[in-house]
Protein backbone atom coordinates (compact mmCIF):
# COMPACT_ATOMS: atom_id res chain seq x y z
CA UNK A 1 -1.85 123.28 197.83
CA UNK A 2 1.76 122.01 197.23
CA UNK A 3 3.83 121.22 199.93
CA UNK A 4 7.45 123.80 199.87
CA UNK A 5 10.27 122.37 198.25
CA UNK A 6 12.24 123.52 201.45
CA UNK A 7 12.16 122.21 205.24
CA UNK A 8 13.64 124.46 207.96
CA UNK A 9 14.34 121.68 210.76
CA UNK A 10 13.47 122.32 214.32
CA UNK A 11 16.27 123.29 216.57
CA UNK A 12 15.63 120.52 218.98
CA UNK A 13 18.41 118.03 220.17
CA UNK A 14 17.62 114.91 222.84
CA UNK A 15 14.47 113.45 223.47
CA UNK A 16 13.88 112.94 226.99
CA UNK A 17 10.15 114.29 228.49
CA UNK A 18 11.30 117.35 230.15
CA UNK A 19 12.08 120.07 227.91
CA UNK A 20 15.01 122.97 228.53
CA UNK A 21 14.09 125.88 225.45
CA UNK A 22 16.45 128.46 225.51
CA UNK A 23 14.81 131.82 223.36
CA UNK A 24 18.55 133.53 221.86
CA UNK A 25 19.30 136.02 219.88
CA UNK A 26 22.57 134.73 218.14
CA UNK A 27 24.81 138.28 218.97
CA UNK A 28 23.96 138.49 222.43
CA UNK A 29 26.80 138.09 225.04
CA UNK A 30 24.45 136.33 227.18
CA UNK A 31 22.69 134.36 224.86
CA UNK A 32 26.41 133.06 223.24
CA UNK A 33 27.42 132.34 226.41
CA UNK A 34 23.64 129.79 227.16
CA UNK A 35 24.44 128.13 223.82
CA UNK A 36 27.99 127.72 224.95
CA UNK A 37 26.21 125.36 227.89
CA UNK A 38 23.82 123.39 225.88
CA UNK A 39 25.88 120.19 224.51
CA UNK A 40 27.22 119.99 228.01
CA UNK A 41 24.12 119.98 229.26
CA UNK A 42 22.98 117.70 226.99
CA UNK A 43 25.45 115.28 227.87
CA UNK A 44 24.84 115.84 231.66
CA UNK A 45 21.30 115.16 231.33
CA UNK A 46 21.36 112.82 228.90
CA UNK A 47 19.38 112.77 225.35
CA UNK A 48 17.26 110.34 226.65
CA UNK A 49 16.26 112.22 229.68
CA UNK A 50 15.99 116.34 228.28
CA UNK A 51 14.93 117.90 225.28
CA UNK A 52 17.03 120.77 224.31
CA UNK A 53 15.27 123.55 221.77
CA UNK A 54 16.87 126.70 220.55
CA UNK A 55 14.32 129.90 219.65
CA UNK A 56 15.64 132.01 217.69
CA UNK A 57 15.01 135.59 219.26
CA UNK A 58 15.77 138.32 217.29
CA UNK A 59 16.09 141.54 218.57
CA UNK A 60 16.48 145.35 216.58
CA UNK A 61 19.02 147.03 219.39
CA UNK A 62 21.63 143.64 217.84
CA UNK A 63 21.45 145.89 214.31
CA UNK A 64 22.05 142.80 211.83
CA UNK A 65 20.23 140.16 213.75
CA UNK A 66 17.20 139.96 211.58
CA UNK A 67 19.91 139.08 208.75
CA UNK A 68 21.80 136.46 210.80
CA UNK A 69 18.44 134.86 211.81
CA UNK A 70 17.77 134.53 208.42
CA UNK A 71 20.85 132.52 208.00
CA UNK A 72 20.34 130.32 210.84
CA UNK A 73 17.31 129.44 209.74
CA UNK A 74 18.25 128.91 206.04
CA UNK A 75 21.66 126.96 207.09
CA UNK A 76 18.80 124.54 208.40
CA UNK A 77 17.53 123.80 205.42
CA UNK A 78 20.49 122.19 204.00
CA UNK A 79 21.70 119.09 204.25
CA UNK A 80 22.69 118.60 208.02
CA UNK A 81 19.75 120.35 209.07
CA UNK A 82 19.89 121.58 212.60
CA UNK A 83 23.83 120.49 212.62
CA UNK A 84 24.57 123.04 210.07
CA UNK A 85 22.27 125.98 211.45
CA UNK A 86 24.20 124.99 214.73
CA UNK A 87 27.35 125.33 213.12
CA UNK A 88 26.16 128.54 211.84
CA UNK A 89 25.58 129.48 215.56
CA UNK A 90 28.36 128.40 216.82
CA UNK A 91 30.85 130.73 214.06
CA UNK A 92 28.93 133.70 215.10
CA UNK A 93 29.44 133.33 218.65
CA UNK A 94 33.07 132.85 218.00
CA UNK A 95 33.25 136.07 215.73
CA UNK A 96 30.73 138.20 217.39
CA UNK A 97 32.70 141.19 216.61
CA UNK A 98 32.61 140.49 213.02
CA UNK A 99 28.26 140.72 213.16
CA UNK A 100 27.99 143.17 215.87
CA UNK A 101 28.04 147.36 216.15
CA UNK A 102 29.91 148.72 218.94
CA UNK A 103 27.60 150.38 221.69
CA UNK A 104 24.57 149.13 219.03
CA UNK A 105 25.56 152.12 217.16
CA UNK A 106 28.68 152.53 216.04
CA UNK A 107 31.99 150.74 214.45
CA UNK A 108 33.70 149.42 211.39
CA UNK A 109 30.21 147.14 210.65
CA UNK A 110 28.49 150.44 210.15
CA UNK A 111 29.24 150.04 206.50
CA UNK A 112 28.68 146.38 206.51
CA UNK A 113 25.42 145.13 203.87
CA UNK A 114 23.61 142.52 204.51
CA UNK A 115 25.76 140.99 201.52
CA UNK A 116 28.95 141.08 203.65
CA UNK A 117 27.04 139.53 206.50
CA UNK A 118 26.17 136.58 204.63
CA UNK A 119 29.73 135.95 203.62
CA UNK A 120 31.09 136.54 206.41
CA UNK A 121 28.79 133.43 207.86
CA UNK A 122 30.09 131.85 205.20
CA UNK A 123 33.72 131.74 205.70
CA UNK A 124 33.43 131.45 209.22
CA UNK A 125 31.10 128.46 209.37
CA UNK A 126 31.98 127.01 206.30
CA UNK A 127 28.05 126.92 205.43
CA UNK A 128 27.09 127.74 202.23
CA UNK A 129 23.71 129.59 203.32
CA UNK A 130 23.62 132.48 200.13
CA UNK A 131 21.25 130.60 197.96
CA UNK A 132 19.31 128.82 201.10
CA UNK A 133 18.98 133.06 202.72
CA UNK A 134 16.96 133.39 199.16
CA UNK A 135 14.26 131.40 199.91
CA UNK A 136 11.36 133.22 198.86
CA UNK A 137 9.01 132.20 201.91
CA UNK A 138 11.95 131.36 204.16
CA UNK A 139 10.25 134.15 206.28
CA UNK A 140 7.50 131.80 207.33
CA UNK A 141 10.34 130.17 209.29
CA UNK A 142 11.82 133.61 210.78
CA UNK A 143 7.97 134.18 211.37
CA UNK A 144 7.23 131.06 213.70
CA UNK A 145 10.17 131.49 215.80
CA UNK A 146 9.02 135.09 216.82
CA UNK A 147 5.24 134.23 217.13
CA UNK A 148 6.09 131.26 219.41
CA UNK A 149 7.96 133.78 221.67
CA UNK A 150 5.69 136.25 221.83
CA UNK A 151 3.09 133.81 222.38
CA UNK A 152 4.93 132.76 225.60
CA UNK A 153 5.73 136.26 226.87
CA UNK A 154 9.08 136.08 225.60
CA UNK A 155 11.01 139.77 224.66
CA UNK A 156 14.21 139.51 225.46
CA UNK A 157 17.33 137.14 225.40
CA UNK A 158 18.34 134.70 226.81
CA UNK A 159 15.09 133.51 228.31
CA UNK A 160 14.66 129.99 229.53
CA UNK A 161 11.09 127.91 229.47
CA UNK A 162 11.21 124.50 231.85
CA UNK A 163 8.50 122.08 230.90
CA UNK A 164 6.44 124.91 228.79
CA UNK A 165 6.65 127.35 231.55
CA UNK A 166 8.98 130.43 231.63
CA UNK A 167 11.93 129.43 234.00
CA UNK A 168 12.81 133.63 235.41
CA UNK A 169 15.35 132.37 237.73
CA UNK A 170 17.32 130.50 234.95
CA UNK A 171 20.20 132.65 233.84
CA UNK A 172 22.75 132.47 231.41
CA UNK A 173 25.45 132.61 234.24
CA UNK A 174 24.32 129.58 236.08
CA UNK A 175 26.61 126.35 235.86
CA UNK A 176 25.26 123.65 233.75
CA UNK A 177 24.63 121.60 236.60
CA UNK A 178 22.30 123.91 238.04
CA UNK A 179 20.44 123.91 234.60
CA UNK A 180 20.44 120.18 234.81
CA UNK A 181 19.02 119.90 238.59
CA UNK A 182 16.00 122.37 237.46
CA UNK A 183 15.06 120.28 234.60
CA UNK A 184 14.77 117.39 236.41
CA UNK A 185 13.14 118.41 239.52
């Protein structure tokens, strides 16, 4: 069996023993405002002393989130890796308006394709991710990230996991320092 030309590289940043997964979907309110949190926390922790790791958790009420998933995932298998799909991240949760429907329903993206989503990633992120989004099994990527939630009870974002187990306390609207003290308890 050959090996895919392609890599999708894990969302993880640090390296400490005690692990902080956050399970987002990237158009959430909630879930933009967790990643908002996790280089601080990061830094407050320490790389040496947390593991950070971003699920992606897509979700069909966020109408184009299957799409910017997609993109995530194929920004990451580009040079930069995890850096780029970040970056990726990071311009949708500046421009949420620009990937999301009003009420879930309605609005000026109700004539969007998934064409115009991908460029729009594009000139906000300043990732090329058109050709990468063609991957022909760039699904089994999509694939693992909603398996591994649903294999740890995981529906809806932002969910948090401490140390493997599902943290339902942690919320996006706690202060990083709080994150920090739960980690390392």
């Amino acid at each position: 069996m050959t090996a895919p030309a392609w890599r999708a590289d894990p969302l993880v940043w640090g390296h400490g023993p005690h692990t902080f997964e956050v399970f987002l979907e990237p158009t959430c309110p909630y879930s933009v405002r967790t990643f908002g949190k996790l280089d601080a926390l990061l830094a407050l922790a320490g790389a040496e002393n947390i593991t950070v790791k971003i699920v992606l958790q897509s979700q069909p009420w966020h109408m184009y989130s299957g799409v910017i998933v997609r993109c995530i995932l194929a920004a990451s298998t580009l040079p930069g890796g995890k850096e780029a799909a970040k970056t990726v991240m990071a311009a949708v949760a500046a421009h949420r308006e620009a990937f999301e429907f009003e009420r879930h329903a309605r609005g000026p993206n109700m004539n969007a394709t998934p064409n115009d989503i991908i460029a729009r990633i594009e000139q906000y992120s300043g990732i090329q991710v058109a050709e990468a989004f063609d991957i022909s099994d760039l699904d089994r990527a999509v694939k693992w990230h909603c398996k591994y939630a649903r294999q740890n009870g995981i529906h809806v974002s932002p969910t948090f996991m401490i140390d493997g187990l599902v943290a339902a306390e942690v919320s996006s609207g706690d202060t990083v320092e709080s994150w920090a003290a739960r980690v390392q308890s």
